[in-house]
PDB file of N, CA and C in Angstrom:
ATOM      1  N   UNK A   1     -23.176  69.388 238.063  1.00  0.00           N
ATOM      2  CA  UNK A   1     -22.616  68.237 238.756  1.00  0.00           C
ATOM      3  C   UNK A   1     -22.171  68.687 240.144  1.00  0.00           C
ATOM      4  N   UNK A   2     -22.592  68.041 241.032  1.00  0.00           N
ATOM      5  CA  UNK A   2     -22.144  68.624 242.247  1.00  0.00           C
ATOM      6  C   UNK A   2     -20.919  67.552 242.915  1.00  0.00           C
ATOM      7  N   UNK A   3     -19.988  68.300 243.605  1.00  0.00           N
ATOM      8  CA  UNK A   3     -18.864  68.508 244.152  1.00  0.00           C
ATOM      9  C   UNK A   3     -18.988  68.347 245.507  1.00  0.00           C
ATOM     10  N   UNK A   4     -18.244  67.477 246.785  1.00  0.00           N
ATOM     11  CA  UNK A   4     -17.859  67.848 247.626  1.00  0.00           C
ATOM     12  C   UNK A   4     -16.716  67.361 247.746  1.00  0.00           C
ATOM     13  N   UNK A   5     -16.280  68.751 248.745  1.00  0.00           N
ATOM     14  CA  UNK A   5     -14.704  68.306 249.084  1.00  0.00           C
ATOM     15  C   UNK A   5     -14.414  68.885 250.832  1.00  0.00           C
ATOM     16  N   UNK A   6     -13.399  68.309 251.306  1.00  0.00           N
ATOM     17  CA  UNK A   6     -12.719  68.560 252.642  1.00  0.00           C
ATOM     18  C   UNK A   6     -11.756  69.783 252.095  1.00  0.00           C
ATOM     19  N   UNK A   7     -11.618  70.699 253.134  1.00  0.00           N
ATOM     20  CA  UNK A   7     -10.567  71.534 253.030  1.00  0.00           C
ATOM     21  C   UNK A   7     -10.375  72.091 254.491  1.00  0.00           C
ATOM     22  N   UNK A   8      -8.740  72.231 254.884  1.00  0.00           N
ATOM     23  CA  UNK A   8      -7.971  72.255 255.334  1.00  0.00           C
ATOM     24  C   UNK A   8      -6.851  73.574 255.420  1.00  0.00           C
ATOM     25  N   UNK A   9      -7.230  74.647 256.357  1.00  0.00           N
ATOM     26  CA  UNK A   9      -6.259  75.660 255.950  1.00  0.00           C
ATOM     27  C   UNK A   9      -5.254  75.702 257.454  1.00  0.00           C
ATOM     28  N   UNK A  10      -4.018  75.596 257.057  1.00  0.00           N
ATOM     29  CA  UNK A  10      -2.681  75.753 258.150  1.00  0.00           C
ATOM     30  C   UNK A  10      -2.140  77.114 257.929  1.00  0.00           C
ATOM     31  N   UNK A  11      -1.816  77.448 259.648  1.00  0.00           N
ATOM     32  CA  UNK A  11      -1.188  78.426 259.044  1.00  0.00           C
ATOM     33  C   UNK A  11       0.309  78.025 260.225  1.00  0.00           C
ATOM     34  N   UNK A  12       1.264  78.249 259.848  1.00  0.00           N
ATOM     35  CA  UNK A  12       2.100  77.982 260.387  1.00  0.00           C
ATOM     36  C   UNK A  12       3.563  79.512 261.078  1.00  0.00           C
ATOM     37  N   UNK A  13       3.967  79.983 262.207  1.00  0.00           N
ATOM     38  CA  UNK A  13       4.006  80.813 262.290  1.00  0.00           C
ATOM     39  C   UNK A  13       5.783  80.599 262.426  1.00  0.00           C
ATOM     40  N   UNK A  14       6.398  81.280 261.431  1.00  0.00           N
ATOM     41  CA  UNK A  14       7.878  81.304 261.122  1.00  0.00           C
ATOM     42  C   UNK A  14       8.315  82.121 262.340  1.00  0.00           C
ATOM     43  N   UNK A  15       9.885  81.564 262.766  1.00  0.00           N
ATOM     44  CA  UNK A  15      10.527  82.395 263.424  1.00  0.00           C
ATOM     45  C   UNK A  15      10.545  83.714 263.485  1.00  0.00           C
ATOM     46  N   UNK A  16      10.459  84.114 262.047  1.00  0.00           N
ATOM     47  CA  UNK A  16      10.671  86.078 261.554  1.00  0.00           C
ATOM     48  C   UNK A  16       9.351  86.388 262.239  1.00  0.00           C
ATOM     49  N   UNK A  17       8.342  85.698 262.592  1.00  0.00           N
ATOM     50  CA  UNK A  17       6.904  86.165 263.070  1.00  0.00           C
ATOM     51  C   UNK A  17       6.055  86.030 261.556  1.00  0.00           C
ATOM     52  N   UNK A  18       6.663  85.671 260.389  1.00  0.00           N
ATOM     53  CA  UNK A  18       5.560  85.688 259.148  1.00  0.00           C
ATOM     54  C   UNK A  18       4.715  84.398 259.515  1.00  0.00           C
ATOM     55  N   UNK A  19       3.959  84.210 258.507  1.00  0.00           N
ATOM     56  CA  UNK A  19       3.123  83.091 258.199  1.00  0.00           C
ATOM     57  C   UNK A  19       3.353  82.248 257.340  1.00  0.00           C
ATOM     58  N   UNK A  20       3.230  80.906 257.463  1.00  0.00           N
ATOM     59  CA  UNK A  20       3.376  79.796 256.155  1.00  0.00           C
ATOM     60  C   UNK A  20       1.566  79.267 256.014  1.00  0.00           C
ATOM     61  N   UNK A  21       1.006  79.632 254.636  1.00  0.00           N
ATOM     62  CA  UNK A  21      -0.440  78.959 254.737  1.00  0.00           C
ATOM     63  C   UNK A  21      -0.497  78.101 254.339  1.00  0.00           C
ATOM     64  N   UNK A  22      -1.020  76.718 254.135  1.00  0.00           N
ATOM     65  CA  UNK A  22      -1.350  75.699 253.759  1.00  0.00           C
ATOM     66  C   UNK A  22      -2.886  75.453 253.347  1.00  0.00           C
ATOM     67  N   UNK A  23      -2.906  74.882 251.896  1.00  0.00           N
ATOM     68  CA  UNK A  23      -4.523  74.339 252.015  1.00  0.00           C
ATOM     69  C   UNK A  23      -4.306  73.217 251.550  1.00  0.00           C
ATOM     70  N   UNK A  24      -4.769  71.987 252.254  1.00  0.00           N
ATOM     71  CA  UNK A  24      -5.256  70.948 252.238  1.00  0.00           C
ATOM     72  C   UNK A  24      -6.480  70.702 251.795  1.00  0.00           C
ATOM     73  N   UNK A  25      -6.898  69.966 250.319  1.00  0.00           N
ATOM     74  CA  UNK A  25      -8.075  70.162 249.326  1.00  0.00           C
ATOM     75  C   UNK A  25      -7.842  68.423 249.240  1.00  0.00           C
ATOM     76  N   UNK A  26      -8.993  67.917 249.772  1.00  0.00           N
ATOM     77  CA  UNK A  26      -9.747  66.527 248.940  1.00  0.00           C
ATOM     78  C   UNK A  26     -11.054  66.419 248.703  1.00  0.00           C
ATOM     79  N   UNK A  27     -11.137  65.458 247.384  1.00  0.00           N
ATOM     80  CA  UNK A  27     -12.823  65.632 247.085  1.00  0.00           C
ATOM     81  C   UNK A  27     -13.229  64.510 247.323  1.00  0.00           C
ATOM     82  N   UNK A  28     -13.840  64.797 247.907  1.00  0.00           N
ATOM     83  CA  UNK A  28     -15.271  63.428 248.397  1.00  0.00           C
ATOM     84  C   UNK A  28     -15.853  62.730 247.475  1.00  0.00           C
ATOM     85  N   UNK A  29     -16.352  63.468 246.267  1.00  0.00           N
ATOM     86  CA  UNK A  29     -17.221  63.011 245.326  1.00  0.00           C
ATOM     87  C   UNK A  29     -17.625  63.976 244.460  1.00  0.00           C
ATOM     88  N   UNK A  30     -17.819  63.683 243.193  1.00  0.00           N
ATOM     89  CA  UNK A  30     -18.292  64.222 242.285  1.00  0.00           C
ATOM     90  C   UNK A  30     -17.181  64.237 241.179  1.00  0.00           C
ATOM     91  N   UNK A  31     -16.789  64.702 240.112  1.00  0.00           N
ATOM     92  CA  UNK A  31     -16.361  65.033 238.750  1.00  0.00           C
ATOM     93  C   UNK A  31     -14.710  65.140 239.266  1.00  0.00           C
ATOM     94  N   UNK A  32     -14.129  64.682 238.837  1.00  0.00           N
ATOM     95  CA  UNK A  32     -12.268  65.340 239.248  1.00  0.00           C
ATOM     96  C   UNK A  32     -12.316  66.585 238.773  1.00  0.00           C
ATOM     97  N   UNK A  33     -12.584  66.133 237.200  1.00  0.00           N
ATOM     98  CA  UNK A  33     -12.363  67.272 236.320  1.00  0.00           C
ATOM     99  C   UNK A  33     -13.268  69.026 236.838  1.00  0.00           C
ATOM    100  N   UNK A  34     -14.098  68.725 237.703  1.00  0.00           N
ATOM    101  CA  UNK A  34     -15.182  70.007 237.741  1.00  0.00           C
ATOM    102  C   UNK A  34     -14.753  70.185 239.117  1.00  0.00           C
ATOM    103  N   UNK A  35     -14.019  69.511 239.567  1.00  0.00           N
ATOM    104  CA  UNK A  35     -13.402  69.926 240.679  1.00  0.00           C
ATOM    105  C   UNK A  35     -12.288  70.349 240.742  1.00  0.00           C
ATOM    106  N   UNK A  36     -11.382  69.990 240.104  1.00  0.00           N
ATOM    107  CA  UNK A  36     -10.108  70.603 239.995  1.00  0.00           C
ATOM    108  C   UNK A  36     -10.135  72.305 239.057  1.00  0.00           C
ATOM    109  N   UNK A  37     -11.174  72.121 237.903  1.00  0.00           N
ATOM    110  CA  UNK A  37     -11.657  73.619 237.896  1.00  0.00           C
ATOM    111  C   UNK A  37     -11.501  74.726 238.679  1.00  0.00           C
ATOM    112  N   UNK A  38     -13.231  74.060 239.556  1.00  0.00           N
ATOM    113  CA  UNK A  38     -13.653  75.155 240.720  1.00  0.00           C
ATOM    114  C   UNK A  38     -12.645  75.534 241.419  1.00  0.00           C
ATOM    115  N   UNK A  39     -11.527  74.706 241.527  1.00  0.00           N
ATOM    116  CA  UNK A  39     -10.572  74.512 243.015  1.00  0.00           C
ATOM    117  C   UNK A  39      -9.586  75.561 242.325  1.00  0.00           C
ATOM    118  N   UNK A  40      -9.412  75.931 241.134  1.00  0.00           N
ATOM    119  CA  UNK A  40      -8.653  77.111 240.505  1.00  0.00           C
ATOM    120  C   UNK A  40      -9.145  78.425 241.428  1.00  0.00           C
ATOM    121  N   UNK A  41     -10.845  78.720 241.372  1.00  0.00           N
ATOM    122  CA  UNK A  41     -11.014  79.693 241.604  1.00  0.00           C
ATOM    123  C   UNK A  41     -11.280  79.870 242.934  1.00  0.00           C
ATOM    124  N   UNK A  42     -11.432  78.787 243.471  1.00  0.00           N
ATOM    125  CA  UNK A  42     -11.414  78.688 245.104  1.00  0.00           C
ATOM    126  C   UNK A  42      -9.885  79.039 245.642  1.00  0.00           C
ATOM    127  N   UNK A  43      -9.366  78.466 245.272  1.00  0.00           N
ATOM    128  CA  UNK A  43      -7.956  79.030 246.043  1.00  0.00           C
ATOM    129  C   UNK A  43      -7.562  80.282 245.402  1.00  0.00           C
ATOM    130  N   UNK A  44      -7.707  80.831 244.558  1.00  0.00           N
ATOM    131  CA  UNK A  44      -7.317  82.241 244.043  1.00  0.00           C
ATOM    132  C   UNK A  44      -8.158  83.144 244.755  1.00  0.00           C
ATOM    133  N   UNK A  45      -9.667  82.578 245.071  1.00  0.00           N
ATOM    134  CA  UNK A  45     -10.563  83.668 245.925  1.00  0.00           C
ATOM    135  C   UNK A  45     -10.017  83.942 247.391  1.00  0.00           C
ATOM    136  N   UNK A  46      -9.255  82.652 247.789  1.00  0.00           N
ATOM    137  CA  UNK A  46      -8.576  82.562 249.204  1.00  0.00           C
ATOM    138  C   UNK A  46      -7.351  83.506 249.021  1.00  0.00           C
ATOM    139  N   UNK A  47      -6.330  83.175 248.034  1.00  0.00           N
ATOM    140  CA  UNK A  47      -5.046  83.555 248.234  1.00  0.00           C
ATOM    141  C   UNK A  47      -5.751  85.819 248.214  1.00  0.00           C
ATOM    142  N   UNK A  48      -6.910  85.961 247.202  1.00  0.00           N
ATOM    143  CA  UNK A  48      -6.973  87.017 247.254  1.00  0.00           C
ATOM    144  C   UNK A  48      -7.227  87.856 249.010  1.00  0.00           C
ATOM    145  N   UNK A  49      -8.133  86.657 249.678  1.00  0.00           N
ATOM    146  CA  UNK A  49      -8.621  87.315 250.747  1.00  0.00           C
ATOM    147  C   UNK A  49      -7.154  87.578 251.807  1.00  0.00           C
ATOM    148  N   UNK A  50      -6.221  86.553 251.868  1.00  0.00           N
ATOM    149  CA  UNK A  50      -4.852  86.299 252.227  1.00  0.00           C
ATOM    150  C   UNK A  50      -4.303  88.146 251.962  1.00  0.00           C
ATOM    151  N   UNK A  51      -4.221  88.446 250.644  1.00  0.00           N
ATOM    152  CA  UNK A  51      -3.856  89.476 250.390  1.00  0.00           C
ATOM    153  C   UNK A  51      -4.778  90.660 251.220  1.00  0.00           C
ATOM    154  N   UNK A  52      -5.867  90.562 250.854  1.00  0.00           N
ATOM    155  CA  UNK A  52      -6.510  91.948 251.444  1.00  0.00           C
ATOM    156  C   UNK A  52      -6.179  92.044 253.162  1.00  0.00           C
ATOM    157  N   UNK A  53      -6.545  90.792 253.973  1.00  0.00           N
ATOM    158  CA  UNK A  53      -5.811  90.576 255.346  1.00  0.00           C
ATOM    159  C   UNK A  53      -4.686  91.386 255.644  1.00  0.00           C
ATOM    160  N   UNK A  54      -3.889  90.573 254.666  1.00  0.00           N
ATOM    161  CA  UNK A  54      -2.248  91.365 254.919  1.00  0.00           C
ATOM    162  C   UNK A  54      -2.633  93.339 254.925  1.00  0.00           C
ATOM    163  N   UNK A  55      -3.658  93.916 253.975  1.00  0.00           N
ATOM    164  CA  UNK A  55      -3.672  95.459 253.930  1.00  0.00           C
ATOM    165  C   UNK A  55      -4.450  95.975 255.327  1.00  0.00           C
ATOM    166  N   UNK A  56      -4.408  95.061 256.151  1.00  0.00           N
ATOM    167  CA  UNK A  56      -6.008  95.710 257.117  1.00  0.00           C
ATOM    168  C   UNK A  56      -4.755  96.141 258.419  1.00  0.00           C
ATOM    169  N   UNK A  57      -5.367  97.202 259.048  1.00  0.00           N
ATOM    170  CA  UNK A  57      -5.076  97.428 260.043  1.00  0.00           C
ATOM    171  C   UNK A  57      -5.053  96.624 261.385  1.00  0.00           C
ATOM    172  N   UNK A  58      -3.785  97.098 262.060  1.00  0.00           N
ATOM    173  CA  UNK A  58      -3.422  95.722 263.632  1.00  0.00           C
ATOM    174  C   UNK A  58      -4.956  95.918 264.278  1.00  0.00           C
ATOM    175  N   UNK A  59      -5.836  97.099 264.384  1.00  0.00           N
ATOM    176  CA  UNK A  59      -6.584  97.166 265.430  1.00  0.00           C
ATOM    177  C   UNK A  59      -8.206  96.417 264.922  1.00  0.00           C
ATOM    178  N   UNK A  60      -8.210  96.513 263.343  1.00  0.00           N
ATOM    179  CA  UNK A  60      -9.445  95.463 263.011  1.00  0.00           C
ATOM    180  C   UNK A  60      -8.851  94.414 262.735  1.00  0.00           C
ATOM    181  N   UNK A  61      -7.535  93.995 262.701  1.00  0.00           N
ATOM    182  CA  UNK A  61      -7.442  92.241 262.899  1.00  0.00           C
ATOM    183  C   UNK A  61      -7.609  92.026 264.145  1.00  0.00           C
ATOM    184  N   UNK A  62      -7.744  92.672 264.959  1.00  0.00           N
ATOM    185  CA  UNK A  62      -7.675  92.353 266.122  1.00  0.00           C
ATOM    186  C   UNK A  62      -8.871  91.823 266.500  1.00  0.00           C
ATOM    187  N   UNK A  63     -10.011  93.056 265.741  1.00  0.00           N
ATOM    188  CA  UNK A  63     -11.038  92.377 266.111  1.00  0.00           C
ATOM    189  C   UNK A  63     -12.029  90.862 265.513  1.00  0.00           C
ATOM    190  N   UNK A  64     -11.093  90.756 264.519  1.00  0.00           N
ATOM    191  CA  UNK A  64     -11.645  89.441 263.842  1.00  0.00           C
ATOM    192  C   UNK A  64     -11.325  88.194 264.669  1.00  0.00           C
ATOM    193  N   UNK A  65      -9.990  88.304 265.537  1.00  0.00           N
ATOM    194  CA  UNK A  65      -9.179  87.335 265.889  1.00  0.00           C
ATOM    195  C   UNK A  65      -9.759  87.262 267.898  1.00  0.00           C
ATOM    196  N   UNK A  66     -10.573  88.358 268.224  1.00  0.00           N
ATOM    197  CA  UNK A  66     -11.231  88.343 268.734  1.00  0.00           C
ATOM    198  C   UNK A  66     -10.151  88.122 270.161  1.00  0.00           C
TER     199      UNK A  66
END
């Protein structure tokens, strides 16, 4: 069954200099149920990449952020 959805990532930058992330998830069409699934492992694949980010060095974020 196929799925589409809008998504939406904020990041919002706190006084201390941290980050606040936001994801904003709506589905366009398809199954709730097979969407709210996938959307388990979609945001856990995000929150993981969130994590590995946080381990990387200032001088290759740098270069992602270009």
């Amino acid at each position: 069954m196929r799925v589409t959805e809008e998504v939406r990532i904020r990041a919002f930058k706190q006084p201390d200099g941290s980050y606040v992330l936001t994801l904003l998830l709506r589905r366009l069409s398809g199954s709730s149920v097979v969407w709210r699934t996938s959307n388990y492992y979609f945001v856990d694949d995000v929150r993981k990449q969130i994590l590995l980010w946080r381990t990387l060095p200032s001088h290759i974020k740098k270069r992602y952020l270009g």
